[in-house]
Protein backbone atom coordinates (compact mmCIF):
# COMPACT_ATOMS: atom_id res chain seq x y z
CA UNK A 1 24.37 138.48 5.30
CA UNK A 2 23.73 139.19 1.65
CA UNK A 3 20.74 141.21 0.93
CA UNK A 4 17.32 138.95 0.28
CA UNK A 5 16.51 139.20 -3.63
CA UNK A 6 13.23 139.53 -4.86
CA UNK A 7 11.74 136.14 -4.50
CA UNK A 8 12.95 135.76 -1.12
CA UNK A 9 11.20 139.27 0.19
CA UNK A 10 8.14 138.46 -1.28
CA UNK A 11 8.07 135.98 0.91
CA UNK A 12 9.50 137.50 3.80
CA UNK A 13 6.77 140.10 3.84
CA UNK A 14 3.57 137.69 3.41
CA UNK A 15 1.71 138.33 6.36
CA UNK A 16 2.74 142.38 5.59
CA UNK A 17 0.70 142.89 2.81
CA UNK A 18 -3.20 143.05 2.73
CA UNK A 19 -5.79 140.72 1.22
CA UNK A 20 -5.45 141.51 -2.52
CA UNK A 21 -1.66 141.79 -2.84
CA UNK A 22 -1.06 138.54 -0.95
CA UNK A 23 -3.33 137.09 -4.00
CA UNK A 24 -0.79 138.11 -6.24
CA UNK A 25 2.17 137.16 -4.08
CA UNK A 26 0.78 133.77 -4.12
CA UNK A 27 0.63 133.35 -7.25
CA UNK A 28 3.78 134.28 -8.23
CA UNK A 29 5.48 132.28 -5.88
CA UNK A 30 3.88 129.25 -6.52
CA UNK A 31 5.84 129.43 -9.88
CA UNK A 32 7.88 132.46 -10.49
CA UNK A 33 8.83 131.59 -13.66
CA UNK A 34 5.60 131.11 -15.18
CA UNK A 35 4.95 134.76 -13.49
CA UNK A 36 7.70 135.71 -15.58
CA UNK A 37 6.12 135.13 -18.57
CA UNK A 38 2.48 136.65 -17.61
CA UNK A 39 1.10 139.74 -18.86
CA UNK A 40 -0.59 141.95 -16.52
CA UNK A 41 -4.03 140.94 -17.18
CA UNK A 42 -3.16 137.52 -17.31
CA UNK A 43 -1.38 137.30 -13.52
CA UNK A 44 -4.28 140.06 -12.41
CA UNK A 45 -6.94 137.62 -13.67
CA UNK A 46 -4.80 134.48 -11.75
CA UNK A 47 -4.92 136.54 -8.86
CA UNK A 48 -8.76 137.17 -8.92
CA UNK A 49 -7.45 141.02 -8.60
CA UNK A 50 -7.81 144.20 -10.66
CA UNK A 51 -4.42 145.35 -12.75
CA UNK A 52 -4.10 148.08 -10.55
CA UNK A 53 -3.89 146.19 -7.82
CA UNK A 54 -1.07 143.97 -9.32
CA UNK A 55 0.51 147.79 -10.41
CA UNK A 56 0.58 148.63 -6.26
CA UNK A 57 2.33 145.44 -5.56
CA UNK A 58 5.17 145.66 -7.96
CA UNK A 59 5.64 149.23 -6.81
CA UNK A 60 5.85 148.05 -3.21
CA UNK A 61 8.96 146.01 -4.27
CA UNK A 62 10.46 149.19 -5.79
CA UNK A 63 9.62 148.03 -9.08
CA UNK A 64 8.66 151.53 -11.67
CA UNK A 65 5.76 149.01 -12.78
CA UNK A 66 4.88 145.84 -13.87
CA UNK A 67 7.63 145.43 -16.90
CA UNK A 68 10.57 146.21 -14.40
CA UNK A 69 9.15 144.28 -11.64
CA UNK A 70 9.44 141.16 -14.21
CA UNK A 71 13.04 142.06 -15.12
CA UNK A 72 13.64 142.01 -11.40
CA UNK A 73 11.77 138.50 -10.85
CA UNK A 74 13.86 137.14 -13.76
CA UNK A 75 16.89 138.23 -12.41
CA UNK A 76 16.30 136.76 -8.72
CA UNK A 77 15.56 133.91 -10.79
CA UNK A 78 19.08 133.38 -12.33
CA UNK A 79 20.71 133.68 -8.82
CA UNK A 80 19.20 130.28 -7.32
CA UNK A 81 16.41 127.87 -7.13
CA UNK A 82 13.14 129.97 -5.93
CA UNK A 83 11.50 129.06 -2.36
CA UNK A 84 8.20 127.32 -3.67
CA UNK A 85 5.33 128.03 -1.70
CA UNK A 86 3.71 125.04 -2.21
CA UNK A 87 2.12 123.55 1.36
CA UNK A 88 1.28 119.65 1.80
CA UNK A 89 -2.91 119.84 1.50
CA UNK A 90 -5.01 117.02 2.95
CA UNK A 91 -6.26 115.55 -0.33
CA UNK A 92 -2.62 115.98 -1.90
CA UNK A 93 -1.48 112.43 -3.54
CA UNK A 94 1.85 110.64 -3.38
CA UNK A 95 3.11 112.12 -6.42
CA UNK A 96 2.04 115.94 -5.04
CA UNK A 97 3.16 115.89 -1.53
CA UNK A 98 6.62 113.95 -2.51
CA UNK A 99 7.08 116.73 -5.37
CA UNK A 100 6.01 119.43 -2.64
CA UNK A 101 8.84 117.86 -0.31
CA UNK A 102 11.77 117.58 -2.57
CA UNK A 103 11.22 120.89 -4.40
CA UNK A 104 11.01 123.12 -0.77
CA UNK A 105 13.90 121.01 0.41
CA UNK A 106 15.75 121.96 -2.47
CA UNK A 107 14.80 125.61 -2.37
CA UNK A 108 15.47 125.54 1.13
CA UNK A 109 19.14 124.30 1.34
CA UNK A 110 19.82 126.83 -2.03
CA UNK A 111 18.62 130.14 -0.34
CA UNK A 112 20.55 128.99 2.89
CA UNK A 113 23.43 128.63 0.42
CA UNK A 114 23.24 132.10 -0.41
CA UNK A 115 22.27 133.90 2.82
CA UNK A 116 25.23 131.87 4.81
CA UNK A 117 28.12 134.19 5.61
CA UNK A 118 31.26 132.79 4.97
CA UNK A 119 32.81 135.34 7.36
CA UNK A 120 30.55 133.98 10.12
CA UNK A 121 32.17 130.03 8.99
CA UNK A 122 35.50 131.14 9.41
CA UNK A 123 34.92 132.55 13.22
CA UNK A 124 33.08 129.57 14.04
CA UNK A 125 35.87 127.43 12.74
CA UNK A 126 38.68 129.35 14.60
CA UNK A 127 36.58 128.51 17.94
CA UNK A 128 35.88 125.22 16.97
CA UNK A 129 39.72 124.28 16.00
CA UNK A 130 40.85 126.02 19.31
CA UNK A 131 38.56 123.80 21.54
CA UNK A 132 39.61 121.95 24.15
CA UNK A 133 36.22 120.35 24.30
CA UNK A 134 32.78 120.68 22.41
CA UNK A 135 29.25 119.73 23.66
CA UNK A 136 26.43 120.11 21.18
CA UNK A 137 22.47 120.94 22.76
CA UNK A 138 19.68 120.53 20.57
CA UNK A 139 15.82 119.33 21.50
CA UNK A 140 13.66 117.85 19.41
CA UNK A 141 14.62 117.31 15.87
CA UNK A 142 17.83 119.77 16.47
CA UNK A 143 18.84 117.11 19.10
CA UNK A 144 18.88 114.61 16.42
CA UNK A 145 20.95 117.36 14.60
CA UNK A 146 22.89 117.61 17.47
CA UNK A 147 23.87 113.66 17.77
CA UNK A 148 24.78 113.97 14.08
CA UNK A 149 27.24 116.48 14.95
CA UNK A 150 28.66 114.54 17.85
CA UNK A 151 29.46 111.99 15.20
CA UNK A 152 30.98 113.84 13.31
CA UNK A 153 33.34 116.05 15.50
CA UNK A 154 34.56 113.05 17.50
CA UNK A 155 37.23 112.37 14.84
CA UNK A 156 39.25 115.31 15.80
CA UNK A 157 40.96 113.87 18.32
CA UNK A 158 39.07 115.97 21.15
CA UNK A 159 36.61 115.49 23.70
CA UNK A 160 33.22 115.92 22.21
CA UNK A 161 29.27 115.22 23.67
CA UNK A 162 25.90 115.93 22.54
CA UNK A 163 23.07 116.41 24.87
CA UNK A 164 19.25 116.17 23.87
CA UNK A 165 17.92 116.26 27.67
CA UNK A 166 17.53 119.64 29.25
CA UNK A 167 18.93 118.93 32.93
CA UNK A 168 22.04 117.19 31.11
CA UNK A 169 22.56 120.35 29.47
CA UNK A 170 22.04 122.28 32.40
CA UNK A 171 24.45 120.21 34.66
CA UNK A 172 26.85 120.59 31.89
CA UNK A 173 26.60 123.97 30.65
CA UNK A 174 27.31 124.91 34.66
CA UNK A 175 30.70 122.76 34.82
CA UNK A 176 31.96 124.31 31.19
CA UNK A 177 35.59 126.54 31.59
CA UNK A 178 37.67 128.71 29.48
CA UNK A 179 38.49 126.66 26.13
CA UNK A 180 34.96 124.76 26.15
CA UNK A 181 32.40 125.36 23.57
CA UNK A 182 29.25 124.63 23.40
CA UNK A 183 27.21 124.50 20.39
CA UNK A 184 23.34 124.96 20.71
CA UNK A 185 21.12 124.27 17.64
CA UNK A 186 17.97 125.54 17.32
CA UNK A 187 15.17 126.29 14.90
CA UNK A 188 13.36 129.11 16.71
CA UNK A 189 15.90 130.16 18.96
CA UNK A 190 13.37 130.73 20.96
CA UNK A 191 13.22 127.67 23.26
CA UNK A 192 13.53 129.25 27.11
CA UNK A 193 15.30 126.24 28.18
CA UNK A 194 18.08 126.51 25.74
CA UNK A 195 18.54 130.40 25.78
CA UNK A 196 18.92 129.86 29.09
CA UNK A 197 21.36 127.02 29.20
CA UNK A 198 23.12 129.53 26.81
CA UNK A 199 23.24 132.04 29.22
CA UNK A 200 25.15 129.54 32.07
CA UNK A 201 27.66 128.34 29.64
CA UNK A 202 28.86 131.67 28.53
CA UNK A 203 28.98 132.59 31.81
CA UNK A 204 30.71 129.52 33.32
CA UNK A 205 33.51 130.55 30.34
CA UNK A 206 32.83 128.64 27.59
CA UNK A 207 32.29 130.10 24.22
CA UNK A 208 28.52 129.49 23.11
CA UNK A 209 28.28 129.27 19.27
CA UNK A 210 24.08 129.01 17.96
CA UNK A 211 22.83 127.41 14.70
CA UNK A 212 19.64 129.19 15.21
CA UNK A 213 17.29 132.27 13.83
CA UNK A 214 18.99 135.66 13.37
CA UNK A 215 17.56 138.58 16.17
CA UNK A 216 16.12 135.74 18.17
CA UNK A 217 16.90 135.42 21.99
CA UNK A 218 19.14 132.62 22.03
CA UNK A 219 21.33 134.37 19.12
CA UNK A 220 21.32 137.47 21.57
CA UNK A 221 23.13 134.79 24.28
CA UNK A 222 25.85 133.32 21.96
CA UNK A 223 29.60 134.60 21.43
CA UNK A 224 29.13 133.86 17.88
CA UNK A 225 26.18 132.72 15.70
CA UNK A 226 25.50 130.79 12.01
CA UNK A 227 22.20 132.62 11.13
CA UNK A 228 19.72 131.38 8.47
CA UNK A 229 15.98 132.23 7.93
CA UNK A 230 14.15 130.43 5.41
CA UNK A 231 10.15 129.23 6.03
CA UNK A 232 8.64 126.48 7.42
CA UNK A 233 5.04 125.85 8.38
CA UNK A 234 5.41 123.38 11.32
CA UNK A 235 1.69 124.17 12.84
CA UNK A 236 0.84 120.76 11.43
CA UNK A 237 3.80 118.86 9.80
CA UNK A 238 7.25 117.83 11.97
CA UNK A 239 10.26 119.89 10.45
CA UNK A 240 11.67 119.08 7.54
CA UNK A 241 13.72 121.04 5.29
CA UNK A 242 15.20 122.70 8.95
CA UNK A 243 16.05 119.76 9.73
CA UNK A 244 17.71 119.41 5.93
CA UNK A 245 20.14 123.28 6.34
CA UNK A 246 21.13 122.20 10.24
CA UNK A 247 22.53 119.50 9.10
CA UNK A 248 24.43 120.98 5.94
CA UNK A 249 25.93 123.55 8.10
CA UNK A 250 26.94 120.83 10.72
CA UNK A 251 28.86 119.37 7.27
CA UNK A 252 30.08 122.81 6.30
CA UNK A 253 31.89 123.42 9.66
CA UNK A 254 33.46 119.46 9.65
CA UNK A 255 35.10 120.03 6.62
CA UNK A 256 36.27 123.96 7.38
CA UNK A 257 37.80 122.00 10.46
CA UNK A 258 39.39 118.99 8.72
CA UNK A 259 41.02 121.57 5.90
CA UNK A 260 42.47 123.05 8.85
CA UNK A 261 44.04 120.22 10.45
CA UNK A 262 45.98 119.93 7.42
CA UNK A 263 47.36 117.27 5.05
CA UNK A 264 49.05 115.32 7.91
CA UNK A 265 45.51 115.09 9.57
CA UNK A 266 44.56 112.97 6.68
CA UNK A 267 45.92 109.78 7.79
CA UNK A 268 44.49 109.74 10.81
CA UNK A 269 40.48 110.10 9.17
CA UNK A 270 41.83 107.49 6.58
CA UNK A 271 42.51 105.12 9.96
CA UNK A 272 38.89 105.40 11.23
CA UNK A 273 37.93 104.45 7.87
CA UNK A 274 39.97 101.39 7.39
CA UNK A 275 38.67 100.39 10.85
CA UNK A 276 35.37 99.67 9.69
CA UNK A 277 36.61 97.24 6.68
CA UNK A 278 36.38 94.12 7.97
CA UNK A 279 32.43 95.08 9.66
CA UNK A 280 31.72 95.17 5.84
CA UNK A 281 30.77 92.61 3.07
CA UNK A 282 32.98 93.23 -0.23
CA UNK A 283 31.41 95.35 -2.83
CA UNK A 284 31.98 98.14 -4.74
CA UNK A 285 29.46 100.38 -1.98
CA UNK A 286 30.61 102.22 1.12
């Protein structure tokens, strides 16, 4: 995984710092490029801090000081759209909490962009195109995630299932064999049922593949894994912009599959298509 740029370890290392300096962490990420353009005072007095204080902070970041901490946010800055750390508030209005949603979705999906390793997509391709049959476990919004999927895969002329209710996936994940894989999606990766439904597929044979949280215990039961952190605060709100990356990495490893198939696979996603022509009204939409 590439290494986190400035933006993203501020925020990684929130609850790390103390009172004061996660004052001036807020502020900065709540529009980075604004901070950008701050002078010390200025972003000390946003904080409600002392310059000094801001002075510690930058050096925590291995910054020599304020000046070369900007050059460093500036340059994070050019590499991607900035996580926003902008939470929906009670009183928030239509216009606020819509803007909130849209801009941390679109944050979200870019830093997954960039912390995605493409070596990881290529082994979870080779497993996937060397299937003999794919089941896909998820719970909760990653077993909607997990349906998607199934609708997806089942074009590829293979056997493929996706489970959202724990004994299913229990029953099944103890019948897999050699050549199965099973694909669990989760958040957290830290829901007991499916680490441990993991756990019985890999050991029935089949190869377990996790969309999930890097270091977490269901990552620690796969044969291979697609790791991405990014934040969300669901304490109060459903997921969301999970939700959002789950299912762009679902789309990721469709295509890497369908490229593989070759040019002579082509005609046979073309047929499906044409199928659904006469369900359809003429038009010029799909």
């Amino acid at each position: 995984m590439a290494r986190h740029d400035l933006i993203d370890r501020i925020r990684q290392r929130l609850e790390q710092l103390n009172r004061s300096e996660r004052k001036v962490a807020d502020v900065i990420l709540a529009d980075p490029a604004a901070a950008t353009g701050m002078s010390i005072a200025t972003l000390a007095q946003a904080s409600s801090v002392s310059e000094p204080t801001v002075n510690r902070f930058c050096r925590s970041f291995d910054a020599k000081g304020y000046p070369d901490f900007k050059i460093k946010l500036a340059q994070s800055l050019a590499r991607g759209t900035p996580y926003v750390s902008q939470a929906v508030e009670p009183d928030d209005t239509a216009a606020d909490y819509t803007q909130k949603i849209f801009g941390a979705t679109i944050a979200a999906l870019d830093t997954a962009r960039r912390q995605t390793d493409a070596a990881r997509i290529e082994r979870v391709v080779d497993f996937l195109i060397q299937a003999k049959q794919i089941h896909f476990f998820g719970l909760g919004a990653s077993g909607a995630v997990a349906q998607d999927a199934q609708h997806k895969f089942f074009r590829f002329n293979l056997p493929v299932t996706a489970y959202v209710d724990v004994l299913m996936q229990r029953m099944v994940a103890s019948t897999c064999h050699t050549g199965d894989v099973v694909v669990v999606i989760s958040w957290t990766g830290r829901t007991r049922e499916l680490v441990d439904i993991a756990r019985l597929a890999r050991e029935s044979g089949a190869v377990v593949l996790g969309i999930t949280a890097p270091d977490s215990p269901l990552a620690r039961e796969c044969s291979e894994t697609l790791e991405v952190a990014t934040p969300e605060d669901t304490d109060y709100y459903m997921p969301m912009t999970s939700r959002m990356i789950q299912l762009a990495l679902i789309d990721v490893l469709a295509t890497g599959v369908t490229l593989r198939r070759g040019e002579d696979f082509l005609d046979h996603l073309k047929k499906i298509k044409e199928s659904l022509r006469a369900t359809r009204y003429p038009g010029n939409t799909g």
